[in-house]
N, C-alpha and C. Protein backbone atom coordinates (compact mmCIF):
# COMPACT_ATOMS: atom_id res chain seq x y z
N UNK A 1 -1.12 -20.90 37.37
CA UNK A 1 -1.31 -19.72 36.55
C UNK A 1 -2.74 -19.21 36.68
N UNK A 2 -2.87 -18.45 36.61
CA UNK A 2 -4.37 -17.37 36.49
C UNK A 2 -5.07 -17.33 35.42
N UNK A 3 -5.76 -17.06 35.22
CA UNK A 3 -6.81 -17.13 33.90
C UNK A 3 -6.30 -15.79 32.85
N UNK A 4 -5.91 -14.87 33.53
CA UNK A 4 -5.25 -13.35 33.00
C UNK A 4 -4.15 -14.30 32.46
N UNK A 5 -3.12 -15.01 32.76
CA UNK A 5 -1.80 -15.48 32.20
C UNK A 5 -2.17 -16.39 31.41
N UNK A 6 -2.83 -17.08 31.57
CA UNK A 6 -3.82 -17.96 30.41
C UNK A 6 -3.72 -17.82 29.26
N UNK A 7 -4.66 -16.73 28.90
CA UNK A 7 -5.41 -15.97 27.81
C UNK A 7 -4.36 -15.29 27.59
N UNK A 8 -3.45 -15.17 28.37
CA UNK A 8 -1.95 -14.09 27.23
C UNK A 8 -1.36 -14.62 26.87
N UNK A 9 -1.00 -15.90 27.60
CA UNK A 9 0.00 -16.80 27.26
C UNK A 9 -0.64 -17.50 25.24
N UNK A 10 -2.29 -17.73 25.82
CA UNK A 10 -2.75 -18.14 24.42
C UNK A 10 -2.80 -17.62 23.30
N UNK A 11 -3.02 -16.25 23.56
CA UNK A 11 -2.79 -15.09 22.54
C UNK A 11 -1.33 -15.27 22.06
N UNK A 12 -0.45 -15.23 23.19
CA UNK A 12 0.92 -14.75 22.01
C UNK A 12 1.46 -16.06 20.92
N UNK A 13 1.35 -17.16 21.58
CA UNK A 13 1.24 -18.21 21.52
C UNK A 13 0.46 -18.53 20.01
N UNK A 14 -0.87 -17.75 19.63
CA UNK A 14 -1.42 -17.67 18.65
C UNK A 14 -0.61 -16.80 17.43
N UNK A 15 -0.36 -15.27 17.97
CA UNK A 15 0.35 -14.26 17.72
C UNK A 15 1.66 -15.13 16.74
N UNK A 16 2.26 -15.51 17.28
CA UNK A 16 3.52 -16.23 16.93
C UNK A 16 3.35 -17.53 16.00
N UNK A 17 2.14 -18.55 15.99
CA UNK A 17 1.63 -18.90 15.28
C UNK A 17 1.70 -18.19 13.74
N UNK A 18 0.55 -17.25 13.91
CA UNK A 18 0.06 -16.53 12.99
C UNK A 18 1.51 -16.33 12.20
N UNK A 19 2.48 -15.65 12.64
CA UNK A 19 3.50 -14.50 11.81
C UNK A 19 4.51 -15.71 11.57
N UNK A 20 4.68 -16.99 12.24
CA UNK A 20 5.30 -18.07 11.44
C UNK A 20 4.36 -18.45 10.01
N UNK A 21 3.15 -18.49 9.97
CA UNK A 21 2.36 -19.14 9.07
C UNK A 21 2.65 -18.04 7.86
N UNK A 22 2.41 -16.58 8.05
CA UNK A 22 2.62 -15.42 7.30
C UNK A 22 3.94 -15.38 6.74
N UNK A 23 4.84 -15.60 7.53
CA UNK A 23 6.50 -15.70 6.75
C UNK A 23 6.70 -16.71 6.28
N UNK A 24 6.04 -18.02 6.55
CA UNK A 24 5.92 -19.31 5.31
C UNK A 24 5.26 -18.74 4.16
N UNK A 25 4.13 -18.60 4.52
CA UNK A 25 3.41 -17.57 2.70
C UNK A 25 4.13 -16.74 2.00
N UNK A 26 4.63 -15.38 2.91
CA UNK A 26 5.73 -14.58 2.37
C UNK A 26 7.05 -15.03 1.51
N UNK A 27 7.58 -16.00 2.03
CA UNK A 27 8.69 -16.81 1.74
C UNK A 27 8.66 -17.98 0.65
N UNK A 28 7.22 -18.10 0.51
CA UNK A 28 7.21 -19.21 -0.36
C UNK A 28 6.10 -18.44 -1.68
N UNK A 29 5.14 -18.02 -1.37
CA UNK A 29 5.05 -17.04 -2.75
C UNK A 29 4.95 -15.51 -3.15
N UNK A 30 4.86 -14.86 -1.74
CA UNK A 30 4.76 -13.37 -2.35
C UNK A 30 6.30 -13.04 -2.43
N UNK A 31 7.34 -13.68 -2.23
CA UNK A 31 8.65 -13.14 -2.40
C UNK A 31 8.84 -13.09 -3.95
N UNK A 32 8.23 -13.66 -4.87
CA UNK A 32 8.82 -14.20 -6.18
C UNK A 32 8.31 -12.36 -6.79
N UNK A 33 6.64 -11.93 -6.15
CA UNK A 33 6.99 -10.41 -6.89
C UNK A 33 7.50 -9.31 -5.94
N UNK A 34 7.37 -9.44 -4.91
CA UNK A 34 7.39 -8.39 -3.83
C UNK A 34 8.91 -8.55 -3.26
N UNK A 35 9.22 -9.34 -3.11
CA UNK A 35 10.53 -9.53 -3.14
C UNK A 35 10.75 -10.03 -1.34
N UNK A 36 11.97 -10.86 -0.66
CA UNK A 36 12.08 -11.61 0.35
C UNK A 36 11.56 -10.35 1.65
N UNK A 37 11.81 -9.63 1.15
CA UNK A 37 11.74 -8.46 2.72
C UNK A 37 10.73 -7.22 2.07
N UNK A 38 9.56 -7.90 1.07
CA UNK A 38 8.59 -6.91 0.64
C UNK A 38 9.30 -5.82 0.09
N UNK A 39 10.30 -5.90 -0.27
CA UNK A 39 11.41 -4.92 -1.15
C UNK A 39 11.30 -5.09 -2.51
N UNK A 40 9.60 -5.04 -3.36
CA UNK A 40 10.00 -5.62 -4.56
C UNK A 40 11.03 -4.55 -5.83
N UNK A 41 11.35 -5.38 -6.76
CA UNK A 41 12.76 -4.69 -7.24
C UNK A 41 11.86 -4.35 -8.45
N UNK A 42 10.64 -4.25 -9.01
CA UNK A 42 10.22 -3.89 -10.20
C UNK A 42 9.14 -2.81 -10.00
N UNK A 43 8.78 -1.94 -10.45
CA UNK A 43 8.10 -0.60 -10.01
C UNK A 43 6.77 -1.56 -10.83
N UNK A 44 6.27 -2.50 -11.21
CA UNK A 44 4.70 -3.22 -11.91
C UNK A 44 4.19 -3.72 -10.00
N UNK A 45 5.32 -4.40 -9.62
CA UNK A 45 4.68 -4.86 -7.92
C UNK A 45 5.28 -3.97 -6.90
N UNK A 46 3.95 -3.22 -6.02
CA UNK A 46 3.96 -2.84 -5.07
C UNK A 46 5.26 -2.99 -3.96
N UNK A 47 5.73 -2.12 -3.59
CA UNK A 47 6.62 -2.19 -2.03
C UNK A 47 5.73 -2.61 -1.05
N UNK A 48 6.06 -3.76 0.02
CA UNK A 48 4.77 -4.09 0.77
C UNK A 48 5.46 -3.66 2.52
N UNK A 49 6.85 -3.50 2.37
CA UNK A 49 7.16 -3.23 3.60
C UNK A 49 6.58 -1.91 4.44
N UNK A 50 6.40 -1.80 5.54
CA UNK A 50 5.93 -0.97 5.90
C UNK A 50 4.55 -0.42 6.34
N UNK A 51 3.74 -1.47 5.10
CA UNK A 51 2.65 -0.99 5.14
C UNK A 51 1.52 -1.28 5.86
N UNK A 52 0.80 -0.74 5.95
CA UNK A 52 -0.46 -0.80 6.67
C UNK A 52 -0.72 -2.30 6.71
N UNK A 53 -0.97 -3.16 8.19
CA UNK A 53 -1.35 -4.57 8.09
C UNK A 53 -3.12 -4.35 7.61
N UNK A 54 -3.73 -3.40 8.04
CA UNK A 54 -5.63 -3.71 7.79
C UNK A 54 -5.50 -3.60 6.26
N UNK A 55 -4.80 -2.30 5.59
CA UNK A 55 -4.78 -1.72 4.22
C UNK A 55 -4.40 -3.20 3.72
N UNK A 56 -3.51 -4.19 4.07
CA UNK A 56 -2.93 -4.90 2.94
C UNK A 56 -4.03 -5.84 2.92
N UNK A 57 -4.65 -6.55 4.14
CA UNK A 57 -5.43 -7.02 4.44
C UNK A 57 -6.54 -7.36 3.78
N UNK A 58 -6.75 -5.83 3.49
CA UNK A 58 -8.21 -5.02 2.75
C UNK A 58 -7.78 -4.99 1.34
N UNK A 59 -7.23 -5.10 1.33
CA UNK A 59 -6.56 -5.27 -0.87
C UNK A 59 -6.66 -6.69 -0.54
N UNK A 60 -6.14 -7.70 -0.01
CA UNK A 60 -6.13 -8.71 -0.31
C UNK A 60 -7.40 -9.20 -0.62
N UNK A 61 -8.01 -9.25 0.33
CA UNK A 61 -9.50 -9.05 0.07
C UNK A 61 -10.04 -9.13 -0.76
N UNK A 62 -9.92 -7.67 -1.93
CA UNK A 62 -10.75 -7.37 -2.28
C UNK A 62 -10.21 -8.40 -3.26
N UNK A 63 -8.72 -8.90 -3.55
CA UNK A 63 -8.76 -9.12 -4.86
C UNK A 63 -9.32 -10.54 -4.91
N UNK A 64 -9.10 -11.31 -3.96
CA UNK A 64 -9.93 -12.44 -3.48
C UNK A 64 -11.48 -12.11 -3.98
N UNK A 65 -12.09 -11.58 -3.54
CA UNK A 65 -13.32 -11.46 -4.19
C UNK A 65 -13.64 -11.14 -5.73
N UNK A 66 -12.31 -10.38 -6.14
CA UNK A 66 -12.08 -9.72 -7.33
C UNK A 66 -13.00 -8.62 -7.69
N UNK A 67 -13.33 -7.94 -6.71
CA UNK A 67 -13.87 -6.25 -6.06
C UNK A 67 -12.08 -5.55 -6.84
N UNK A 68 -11.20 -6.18 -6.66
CA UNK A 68 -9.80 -5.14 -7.23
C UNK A 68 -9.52 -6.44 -8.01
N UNK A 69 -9.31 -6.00 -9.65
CA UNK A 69 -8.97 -7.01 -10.76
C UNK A 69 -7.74 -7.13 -10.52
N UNK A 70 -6.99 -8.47 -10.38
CA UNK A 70 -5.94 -8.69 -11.46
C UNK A 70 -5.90 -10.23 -11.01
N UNK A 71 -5.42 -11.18 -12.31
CA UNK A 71 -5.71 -12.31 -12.43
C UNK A 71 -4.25 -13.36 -11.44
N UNK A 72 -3.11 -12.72 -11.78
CA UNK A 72 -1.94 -12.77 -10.99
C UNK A 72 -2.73 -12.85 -9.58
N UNK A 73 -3.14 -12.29 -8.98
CA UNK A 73 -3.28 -11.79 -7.55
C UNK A 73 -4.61 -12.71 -6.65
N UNK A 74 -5.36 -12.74 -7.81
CA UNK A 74 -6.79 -13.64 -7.27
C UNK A 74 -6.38 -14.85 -7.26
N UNK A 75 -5.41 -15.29 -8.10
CA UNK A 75 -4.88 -17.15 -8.41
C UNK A 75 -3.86 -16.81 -6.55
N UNK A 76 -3.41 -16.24 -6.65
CA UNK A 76 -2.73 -15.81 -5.23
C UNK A 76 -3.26 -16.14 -3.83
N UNK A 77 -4.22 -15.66 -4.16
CA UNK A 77 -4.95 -15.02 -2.73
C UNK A 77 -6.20 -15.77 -2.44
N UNK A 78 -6.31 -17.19 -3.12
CA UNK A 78 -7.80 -17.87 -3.55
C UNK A 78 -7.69 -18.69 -2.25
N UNK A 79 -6.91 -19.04 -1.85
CA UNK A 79 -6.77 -20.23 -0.78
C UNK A 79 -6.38 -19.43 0.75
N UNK A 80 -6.21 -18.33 0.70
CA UNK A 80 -5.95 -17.65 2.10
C UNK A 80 -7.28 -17.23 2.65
N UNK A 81 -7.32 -17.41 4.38
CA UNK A 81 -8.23 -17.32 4.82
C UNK A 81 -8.32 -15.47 5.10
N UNK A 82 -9.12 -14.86 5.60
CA UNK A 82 -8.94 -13.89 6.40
C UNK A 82 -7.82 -13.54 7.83
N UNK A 83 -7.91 -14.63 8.34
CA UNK A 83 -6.69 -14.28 9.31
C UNK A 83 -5.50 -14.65 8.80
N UNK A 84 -5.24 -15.19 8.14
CA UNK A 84 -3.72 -15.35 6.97
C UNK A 84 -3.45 -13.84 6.39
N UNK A 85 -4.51 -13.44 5.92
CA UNK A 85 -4.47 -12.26 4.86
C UNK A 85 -3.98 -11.15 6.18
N UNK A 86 -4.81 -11.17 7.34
CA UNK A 86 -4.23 -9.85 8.02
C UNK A 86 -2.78 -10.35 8.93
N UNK A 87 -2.54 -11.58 9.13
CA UNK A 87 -0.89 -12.24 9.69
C UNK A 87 -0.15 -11.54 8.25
N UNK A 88 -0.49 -11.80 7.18
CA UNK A 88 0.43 -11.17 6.26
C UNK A 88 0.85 -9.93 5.76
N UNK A 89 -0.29 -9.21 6.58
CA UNK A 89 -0.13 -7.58 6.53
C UNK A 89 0.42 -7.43 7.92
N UNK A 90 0.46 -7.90 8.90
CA UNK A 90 1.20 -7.47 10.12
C UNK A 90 2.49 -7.69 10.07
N UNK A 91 2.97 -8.94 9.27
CA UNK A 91 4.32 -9.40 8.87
C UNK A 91 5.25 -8.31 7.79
N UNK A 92 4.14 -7.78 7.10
CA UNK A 92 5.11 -6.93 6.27
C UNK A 92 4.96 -5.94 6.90
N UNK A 93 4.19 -5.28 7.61
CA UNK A 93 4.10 -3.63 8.33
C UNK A 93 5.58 -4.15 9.45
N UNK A 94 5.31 -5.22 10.17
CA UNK A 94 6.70 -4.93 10.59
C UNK A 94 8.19 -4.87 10.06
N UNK A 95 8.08 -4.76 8.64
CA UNK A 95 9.71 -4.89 8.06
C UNK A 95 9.80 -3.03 7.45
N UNK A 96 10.95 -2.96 7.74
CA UNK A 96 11.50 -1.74 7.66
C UNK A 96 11.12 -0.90 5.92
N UNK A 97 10.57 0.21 5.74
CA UNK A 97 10.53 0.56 4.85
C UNK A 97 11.37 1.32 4.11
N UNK A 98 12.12 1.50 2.98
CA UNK A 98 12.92 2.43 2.32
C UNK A 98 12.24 3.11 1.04
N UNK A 99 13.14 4.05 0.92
CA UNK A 99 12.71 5.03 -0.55
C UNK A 99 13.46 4.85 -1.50
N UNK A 100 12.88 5.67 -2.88
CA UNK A 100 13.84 5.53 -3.63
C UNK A 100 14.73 7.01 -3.71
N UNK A 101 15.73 7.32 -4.46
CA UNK A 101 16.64 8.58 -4.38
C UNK A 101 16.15 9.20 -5.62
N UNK A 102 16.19 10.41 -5.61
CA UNK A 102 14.85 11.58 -6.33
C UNK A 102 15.99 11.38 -7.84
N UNK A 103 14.94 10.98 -8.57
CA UNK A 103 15.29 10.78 -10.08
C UNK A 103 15.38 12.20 -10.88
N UNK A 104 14.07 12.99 -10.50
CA UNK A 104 14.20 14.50 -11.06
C UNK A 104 13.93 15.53 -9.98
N UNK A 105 14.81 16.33 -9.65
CA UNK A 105 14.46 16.92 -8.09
C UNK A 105 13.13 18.32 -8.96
N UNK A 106 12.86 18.69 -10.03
CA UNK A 106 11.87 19.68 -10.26
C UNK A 106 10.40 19.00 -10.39
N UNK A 107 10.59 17.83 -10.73
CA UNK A 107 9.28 17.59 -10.90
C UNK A 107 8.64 16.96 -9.21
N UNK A 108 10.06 16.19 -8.53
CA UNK A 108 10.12 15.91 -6.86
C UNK A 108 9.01 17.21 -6.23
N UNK A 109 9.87 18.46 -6.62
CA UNK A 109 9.21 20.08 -5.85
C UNK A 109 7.92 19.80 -6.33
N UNK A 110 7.65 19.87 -7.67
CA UNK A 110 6.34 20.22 -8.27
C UNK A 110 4.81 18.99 -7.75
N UNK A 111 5.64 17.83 -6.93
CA UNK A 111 5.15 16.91 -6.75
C UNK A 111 4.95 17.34 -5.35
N UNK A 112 5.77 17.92 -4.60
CA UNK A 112 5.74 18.53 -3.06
C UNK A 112 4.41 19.24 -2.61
N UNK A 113 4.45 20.25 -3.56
CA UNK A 113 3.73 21.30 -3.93
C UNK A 113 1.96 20.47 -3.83
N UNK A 114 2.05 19.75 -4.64
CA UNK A 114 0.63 19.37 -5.04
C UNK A 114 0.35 18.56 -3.50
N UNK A 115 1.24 17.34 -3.34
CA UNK A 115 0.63 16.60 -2.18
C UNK A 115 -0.05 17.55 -0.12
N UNK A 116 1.32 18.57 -0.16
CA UNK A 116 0.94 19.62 0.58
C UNK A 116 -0.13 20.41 0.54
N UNK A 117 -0.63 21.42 -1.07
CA UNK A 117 -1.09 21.81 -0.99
C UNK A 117 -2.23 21.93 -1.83
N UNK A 118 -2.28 20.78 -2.69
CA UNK A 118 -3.55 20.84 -3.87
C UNK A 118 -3.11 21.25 -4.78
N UNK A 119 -4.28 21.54 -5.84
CA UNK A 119 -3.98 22.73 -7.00
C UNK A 119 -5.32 23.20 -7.13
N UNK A 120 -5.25 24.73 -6.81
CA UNK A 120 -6.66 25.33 -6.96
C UNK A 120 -7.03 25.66 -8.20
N UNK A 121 -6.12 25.14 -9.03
CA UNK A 121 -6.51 26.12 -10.21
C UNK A 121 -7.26 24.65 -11.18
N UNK A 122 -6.94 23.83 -10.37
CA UNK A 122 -8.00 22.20 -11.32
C UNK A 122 -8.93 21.64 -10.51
N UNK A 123 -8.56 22.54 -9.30
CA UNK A 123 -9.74 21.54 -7.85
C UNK A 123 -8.86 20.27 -7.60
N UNK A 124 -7.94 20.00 -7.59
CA UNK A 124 -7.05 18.70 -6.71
C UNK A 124 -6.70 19.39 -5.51
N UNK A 125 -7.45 18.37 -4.66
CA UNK A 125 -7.15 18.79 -3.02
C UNK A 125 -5.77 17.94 -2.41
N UNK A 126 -5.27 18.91 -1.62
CA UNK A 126 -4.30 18.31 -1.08
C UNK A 126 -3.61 17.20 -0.78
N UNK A 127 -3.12 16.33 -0.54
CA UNK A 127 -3.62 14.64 -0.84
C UNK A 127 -3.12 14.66 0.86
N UNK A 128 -2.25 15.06 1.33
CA UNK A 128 -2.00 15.43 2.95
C UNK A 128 -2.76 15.53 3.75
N UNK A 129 -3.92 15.81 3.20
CA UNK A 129 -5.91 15.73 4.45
C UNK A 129 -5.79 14.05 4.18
N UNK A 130 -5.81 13.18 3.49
CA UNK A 130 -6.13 12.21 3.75
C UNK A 130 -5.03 11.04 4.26
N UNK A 131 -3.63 11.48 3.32
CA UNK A 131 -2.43 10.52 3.62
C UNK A 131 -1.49 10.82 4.51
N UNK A 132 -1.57 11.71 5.22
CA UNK A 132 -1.21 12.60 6.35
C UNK A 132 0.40 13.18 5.99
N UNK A 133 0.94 14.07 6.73
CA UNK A 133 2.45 15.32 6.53
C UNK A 133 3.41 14.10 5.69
N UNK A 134 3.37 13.05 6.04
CA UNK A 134 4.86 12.17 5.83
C UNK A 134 4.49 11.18 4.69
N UNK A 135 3.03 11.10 4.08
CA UNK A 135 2.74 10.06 3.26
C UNK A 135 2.58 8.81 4.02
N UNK A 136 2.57 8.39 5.03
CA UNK A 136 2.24 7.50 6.06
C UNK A 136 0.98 6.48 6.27
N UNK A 137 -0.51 7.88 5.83
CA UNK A 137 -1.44 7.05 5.79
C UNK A 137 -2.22 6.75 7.02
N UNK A 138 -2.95 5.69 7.06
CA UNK A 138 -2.96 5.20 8.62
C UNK A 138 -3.96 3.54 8.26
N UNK A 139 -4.33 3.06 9.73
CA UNK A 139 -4.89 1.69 9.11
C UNK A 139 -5.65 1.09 7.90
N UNK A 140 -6.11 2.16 7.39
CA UNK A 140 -7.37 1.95 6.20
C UNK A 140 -6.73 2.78 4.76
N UNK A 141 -6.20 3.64 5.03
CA UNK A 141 -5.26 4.51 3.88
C UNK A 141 -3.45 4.10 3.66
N UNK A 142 -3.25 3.85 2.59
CA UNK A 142 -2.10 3.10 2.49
C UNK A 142 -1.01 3.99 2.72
N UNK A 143 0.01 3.79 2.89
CA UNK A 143 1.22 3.85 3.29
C UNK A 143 2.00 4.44 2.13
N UNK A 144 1.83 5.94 1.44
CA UNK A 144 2.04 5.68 -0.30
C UNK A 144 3.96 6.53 -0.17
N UNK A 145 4.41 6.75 0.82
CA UNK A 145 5.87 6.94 1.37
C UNK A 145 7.01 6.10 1.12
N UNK A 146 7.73 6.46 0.32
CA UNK A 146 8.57 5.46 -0.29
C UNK A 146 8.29 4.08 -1.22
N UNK A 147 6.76 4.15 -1.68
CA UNK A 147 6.47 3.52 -2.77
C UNK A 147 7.02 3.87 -4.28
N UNK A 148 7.50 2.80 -4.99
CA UNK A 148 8.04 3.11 -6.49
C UNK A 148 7.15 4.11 -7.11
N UNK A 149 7.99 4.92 -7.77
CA UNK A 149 7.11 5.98 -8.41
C UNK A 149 6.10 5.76 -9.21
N UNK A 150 6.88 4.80 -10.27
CA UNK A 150 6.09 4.33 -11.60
C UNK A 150 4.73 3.17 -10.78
N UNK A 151 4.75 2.88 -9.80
CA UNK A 151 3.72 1.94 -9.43
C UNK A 151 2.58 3.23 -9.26
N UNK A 152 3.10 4.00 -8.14
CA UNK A 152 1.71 5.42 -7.80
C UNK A 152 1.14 5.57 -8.94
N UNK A 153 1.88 5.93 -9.85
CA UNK A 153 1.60 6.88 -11.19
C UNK A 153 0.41 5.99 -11.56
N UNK A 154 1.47 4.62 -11.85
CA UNK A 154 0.11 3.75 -12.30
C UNK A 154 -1.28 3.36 -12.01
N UNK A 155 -1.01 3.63 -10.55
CA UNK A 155 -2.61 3.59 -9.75
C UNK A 155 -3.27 4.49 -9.94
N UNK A 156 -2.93 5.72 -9.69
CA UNK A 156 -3.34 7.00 -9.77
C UNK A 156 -3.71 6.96 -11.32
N UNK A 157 -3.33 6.65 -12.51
CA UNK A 157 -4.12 6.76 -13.67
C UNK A 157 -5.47 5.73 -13.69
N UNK A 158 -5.31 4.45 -12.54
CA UNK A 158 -6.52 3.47 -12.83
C UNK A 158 -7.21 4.27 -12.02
N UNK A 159 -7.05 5.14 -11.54
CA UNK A 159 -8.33 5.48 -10.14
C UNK A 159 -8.85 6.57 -11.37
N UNK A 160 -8.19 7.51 -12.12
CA UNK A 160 -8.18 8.32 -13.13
C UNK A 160 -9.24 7.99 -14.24
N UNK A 161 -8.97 6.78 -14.35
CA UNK A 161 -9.71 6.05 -15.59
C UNK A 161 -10.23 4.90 -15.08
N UNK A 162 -11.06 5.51 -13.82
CA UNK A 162 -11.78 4.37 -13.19
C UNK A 162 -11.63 3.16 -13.54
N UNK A 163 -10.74 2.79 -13.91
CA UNK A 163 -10.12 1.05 -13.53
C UNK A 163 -9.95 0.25 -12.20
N UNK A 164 -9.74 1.07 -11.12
CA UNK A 164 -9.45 0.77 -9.84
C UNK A 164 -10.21 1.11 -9.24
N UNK A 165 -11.44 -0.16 -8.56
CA UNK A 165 -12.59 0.56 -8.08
C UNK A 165 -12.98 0.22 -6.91
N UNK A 166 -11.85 -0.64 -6.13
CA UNK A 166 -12.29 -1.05 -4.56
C UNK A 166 -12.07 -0.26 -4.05
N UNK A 167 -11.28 0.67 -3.89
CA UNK A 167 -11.29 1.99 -2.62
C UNK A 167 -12.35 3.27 -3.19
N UNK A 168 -12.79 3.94 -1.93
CA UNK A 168 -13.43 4.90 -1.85
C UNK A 168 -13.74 5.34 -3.18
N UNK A 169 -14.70 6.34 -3.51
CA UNK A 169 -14.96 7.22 -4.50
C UNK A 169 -14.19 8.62 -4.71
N UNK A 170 -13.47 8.64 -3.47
CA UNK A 170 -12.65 10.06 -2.82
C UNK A 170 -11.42 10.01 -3.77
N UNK A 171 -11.22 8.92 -4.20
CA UNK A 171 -9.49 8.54 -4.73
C UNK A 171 -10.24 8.82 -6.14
N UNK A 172 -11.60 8.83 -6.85
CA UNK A 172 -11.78 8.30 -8.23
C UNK A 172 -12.38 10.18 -8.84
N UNK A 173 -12.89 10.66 -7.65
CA UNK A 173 -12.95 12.34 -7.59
C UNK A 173 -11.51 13.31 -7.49
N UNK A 174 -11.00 12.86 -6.76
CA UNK A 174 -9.10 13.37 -6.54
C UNK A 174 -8.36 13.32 -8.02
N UNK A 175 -8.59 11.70 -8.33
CA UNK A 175 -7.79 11.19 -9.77
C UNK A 175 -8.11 11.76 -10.87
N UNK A 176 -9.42 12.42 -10.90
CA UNK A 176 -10.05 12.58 -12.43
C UNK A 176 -9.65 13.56 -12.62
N UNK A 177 -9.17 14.79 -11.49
CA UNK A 177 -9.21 15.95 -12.07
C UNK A 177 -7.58 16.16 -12.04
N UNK A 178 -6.67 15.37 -11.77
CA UNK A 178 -5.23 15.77 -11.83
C UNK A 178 -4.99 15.12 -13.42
N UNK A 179 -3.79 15.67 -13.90
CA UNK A 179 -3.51 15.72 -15.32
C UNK A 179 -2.30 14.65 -15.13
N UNK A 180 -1.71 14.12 -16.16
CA UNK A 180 -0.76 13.50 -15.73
C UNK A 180 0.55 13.84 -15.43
N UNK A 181 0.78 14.95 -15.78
CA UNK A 181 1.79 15.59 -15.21
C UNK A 181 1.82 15.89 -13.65
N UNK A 182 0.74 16.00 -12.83
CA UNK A 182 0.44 15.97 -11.71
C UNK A 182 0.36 14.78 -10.92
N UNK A 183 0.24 13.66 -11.49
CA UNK A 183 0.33 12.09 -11.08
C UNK A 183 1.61 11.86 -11.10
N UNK A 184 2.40 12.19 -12.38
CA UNK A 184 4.06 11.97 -12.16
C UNK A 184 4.52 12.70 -11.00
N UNK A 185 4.61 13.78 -11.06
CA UNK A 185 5.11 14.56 -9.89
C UNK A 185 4.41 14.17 -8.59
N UNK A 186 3.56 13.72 -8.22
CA UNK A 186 3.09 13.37 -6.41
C UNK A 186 3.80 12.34 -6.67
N UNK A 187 3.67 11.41 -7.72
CA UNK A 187 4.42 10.13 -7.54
C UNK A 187 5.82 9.88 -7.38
N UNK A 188 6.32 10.55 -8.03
CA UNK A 188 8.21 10.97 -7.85
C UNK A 188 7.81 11.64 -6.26
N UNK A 189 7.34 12.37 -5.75
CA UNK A 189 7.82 13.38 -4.72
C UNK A 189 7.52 12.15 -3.65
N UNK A 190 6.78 11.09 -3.37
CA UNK A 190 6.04 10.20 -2.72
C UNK A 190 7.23 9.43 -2.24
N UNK A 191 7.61 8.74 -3.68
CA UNK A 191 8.45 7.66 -3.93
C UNK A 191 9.88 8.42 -3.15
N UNK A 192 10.62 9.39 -2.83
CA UNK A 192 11.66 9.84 -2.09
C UNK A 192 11.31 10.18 -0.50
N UNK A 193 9.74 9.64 0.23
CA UNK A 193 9.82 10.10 1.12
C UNK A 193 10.15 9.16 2.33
């Protein structure tokens, strides 16, 4: 073998490592909130399928440091290394993501409306400059597309009421000036996409 077949062979070899070690973690404690296939069934824990492996990575992180509070999550995340934390975001970005089915289709529109196009009349900018046409996101911005409604809402009021203070300042300028009627609605319109 060649030194090129080597080093690939060792990589995948690692690769495969890694996402066995990540679906032992997955399987043995983030299933109890997130549920076996990151499908969690309660709108308090996050949907993790789908999502961004750096983004989950980067929450894990923070809560490990406890830069993002919650006491659940730091008892969690105390014993994972850094390359565990991003095997466990690559493990859930590869499982299939779903939505939920539009609970109120007027406030869905009114939620359309805002993420497309802002509201000029409070200064909330578009949320589509940063989370892109589909709610998608990208490595560093989460994945907020078919997330439970009532979870967005809930973030979106801690970023609101500066409770939630590991991401950007961009999310804590965005949050302050939407009302909550405007947090419900991106969050319903989000949660069906």
């Amino acid at each position: 073998m060649t030194v090129g077949l080597l080093a690939t062979a060792a990589t995948s070899a690692h690769a495969q490592a890694d996402e066995a070690r990540a679906r032992k973690i997955a399987n043995g404690v983030c299933f109890m909130c997130h549920g076996e296939n990151g499908e969690s069934t309660s709108e308090i824990f996050p949907r993790l399928a789908g999502q961004h492996a750096e983004y989950i990575a980067k929450q894990l992180k923070a809560f490990k440091t406890g830069e993002r509070k919650s006491t659940a999550m730091a008892e969690m995340v105390a014993k994972l290394t850094d390359d565990e934390m991003l095997a466990l975001g690559r493990y859930y970005e590869k499982l299939p993501a779903v939505r939920e089915n539009v609970k109120d289709t007027g406030l869905a529109a009114v939620g359309a409306y805002i993420y497309q196009n802002g509201n000029k009349f409070s200064g909330v900018p578009a949320c589509v400059s940063c989370h892109g046409p589909d709610g998608h996101g990208a490595n560093n911005l989460p994945r907020l597309a078919g997330q439970f409604s009532g979870y967005l809402f809930t973030q979106l009021k801690q970023f609101n009421q500066r409770q939630r203070t590991n991401d950007n300042i961009v999310m804590h300028t965005v949050a302050e000036k939407m009302s909550e009627l405007e947090m419900a609605a991106v969050a319903e319109y989000l949660s069906t996409k």
